[in-house]
N, C-alpha and C. Protein backbone atom coordinates (compact mmCIF):
# COMPACT_ATOMS: atom_id res chain seq x y z
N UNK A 1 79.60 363.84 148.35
CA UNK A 1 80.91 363.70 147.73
C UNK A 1 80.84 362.70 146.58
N UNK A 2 81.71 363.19 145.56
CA UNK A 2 81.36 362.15 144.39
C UNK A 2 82.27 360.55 144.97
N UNK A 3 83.43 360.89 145.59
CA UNK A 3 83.77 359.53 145.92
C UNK A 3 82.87 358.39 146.81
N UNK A 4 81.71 359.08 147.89
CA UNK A 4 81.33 358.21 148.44
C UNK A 4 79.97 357.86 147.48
N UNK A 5 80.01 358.52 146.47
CA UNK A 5 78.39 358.20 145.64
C UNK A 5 78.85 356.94 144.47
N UNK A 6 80.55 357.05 143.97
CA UNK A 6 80.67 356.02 143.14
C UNK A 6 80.84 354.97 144.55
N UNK A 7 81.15 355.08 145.58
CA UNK A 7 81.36 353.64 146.10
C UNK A 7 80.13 353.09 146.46
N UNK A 8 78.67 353.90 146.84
CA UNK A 8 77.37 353.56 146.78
C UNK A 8 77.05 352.63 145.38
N UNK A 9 77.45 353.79 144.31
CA UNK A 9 76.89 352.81 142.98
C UNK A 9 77.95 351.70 142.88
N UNK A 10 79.26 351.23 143.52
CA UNK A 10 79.36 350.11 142.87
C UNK A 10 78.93 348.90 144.22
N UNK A 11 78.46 349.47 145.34
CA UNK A 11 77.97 348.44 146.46
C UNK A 11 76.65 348.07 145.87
N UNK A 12 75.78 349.06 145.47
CA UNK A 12 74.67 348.72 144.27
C UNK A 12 74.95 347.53 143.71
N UNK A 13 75.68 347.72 142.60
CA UNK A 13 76.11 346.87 141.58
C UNK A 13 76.61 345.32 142.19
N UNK A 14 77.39 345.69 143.33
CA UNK A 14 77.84 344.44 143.51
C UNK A 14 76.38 343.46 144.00
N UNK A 15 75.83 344.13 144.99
CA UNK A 15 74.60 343.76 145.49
C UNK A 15 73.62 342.85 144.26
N UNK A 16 73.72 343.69 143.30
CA UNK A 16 72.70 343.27 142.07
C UNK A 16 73.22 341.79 141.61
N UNK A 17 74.65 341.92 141.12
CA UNK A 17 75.17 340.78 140.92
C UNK A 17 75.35 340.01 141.76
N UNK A 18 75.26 339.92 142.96
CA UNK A 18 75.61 338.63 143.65
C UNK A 18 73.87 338.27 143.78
N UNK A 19 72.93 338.91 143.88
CA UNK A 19 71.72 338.43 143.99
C UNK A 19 71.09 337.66 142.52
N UNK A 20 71.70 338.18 141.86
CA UNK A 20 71.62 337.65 140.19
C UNK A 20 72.05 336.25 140.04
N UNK A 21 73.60 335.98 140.36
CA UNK A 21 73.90 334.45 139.86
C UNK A 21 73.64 333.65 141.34
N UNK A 22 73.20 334.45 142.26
CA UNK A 22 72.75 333.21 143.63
C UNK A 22 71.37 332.79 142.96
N UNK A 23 70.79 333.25 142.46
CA UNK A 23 69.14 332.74 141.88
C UNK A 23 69.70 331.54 140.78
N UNK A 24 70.42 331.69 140.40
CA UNK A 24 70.94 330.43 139.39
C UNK A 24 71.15 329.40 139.93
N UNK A 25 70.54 328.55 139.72
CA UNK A 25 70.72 327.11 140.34
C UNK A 25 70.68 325.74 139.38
N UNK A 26 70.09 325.92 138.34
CA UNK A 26 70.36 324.84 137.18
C UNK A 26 72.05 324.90 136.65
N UNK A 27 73.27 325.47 137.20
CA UNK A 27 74.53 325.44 136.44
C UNK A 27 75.73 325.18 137.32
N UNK A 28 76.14 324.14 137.28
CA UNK A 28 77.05 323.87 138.53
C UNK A 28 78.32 324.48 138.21
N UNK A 29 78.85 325.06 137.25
CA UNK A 29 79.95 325.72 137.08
C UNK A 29 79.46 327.04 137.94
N UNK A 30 78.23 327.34 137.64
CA UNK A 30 78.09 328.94 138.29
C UNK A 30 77.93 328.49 139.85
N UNK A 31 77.12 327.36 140.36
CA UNK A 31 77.52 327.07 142.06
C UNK A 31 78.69 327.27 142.41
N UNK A 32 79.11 326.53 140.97
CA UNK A 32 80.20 326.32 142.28
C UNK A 32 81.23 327.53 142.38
N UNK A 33 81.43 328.35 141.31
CA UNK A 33 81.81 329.77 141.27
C UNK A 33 81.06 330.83 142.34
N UNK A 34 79.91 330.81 142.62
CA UNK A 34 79.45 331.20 143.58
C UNK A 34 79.72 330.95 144.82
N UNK A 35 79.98 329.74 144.63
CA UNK A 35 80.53 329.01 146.47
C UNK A 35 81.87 329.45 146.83
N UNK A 36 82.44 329.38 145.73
CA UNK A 36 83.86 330.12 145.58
C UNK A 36 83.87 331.61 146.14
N UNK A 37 83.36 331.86 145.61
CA UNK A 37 82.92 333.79 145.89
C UNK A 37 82.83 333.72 147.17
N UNK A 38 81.50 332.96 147.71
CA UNK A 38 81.22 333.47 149.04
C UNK A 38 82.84 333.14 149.83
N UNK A 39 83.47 332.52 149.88
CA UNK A 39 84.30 332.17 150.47
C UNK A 39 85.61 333.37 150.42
N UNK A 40 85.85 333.50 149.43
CA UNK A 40 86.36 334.42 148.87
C UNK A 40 85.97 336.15 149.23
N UNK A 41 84.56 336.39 149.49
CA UNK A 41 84.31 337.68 150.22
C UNK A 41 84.33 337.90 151.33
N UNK A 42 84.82 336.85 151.93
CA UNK A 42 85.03 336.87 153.65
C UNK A 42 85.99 336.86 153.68
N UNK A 43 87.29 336.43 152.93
CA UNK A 43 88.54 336.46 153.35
C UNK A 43 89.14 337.62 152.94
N UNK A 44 88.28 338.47 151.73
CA UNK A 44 88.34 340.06 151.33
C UNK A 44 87.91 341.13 152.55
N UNK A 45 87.02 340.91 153.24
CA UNK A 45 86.31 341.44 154.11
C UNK A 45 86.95 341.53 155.10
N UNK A 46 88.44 340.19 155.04
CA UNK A 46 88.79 340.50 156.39
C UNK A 46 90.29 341.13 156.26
N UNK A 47 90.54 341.07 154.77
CA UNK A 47 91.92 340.81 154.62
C UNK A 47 92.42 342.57 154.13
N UNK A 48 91.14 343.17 153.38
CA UNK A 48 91.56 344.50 153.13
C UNK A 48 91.03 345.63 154.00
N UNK A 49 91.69 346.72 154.03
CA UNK A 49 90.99 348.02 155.19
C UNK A 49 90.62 348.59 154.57
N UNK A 50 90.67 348.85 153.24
CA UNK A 50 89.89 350.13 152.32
C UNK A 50 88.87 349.44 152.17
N UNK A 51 87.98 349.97 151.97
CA UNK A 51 86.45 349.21 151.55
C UNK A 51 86.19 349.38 149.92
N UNK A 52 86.97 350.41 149.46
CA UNK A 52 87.16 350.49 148.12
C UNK A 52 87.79 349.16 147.53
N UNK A 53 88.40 348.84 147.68
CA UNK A 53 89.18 347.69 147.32
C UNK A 53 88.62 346.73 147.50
N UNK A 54 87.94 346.42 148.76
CA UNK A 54 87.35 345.42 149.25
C UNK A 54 86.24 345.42 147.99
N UNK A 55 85.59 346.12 147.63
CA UNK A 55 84.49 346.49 146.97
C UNK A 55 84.77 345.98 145.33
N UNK A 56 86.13 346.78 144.93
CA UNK A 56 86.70 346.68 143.77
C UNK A 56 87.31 345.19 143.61
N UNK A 57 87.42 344.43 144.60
CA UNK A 57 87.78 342.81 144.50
C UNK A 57 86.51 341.88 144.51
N UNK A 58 85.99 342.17 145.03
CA UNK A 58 84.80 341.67 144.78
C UNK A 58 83.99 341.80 143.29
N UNK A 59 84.00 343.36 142.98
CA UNK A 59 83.68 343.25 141.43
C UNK A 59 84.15 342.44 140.90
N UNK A 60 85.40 342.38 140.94
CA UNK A 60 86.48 341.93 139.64
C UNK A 60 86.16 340.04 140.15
N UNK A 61 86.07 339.42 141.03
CA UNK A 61 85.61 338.39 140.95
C UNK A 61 83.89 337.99 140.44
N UNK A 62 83.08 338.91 140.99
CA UNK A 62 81.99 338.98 140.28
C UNK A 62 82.13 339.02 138.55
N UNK A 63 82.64 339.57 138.44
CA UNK A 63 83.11 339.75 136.71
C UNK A 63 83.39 338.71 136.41
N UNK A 64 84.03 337.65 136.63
CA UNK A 64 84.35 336.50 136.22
C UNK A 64 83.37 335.23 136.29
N UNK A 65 82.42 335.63 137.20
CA UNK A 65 81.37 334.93 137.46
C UNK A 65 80.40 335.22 136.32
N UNK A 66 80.16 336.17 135.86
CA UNK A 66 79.69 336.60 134.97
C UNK A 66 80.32 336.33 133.62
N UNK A 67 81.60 336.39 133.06
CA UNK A 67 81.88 335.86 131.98
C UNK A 67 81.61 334.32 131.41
N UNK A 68 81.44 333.51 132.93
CA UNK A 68 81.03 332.07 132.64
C UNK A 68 79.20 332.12 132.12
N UNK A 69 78.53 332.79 132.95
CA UNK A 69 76.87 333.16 132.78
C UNK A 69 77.04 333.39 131.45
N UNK A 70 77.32 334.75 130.77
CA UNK A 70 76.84 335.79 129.90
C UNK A 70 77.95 335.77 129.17
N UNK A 71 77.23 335.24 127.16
CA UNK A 71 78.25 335.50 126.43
C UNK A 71 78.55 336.98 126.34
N UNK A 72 80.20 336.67 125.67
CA UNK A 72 80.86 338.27 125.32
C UNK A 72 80.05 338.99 124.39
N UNK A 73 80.09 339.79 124.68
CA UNK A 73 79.65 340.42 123.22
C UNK A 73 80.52 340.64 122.07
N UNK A 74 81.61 341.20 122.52
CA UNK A 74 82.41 341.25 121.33
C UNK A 74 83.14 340.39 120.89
N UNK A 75 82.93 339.50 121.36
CA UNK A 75 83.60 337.79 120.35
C UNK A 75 82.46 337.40 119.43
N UNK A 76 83.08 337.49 118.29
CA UNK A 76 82.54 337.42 116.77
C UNK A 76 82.28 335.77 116.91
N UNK A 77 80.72 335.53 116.72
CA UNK A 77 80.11 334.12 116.26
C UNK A 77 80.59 333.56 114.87
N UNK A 78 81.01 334.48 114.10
CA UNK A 78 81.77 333.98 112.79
C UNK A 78 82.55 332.84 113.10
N UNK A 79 82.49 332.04 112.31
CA UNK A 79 83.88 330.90 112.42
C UNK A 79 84.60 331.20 110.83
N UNK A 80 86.05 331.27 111.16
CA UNK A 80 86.43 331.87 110.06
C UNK A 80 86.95 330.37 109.41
């Protein structure tokens, strides 16, 4: 089914990213965003019944973890 193959690829994804900024350890904004997270995926884990959601909240905090890591791309280095 295509629904249970996108929720595979984004348990993938999430998997990738949380193994990605846990290897980071020189940046205490990203610890401590990480420490945050973990805390934060247990109270997701317990708090939603869809696993979609559960899944899709977790991205969307992963995402933010990631905007602190990895510049934007589309914010122009120009200074006007």
């Amino acid at each position: 089914m295509a629904a249970e193959r996108d929720l595979g690829e984004l348990a993938n994804m999430i998997e990738r990213m949380e193994t990605r900024y846990a290897q980071i350890d020189d940046n205490r904004v990203v610890l401590a965003l990480m420490e945050a997270y973990g805390r934060l995926k247990v109270r997701l884990e317990q708090d939603l019944e869809d696993p979609r959601d559960t899944m899709l909240s977790k991205a969307a905090a992963l995402m933010m973890v990631k905007s602190m890591v990895e510049p934007d791309p589309t914010a122009s280095s120009e200074q006007e």
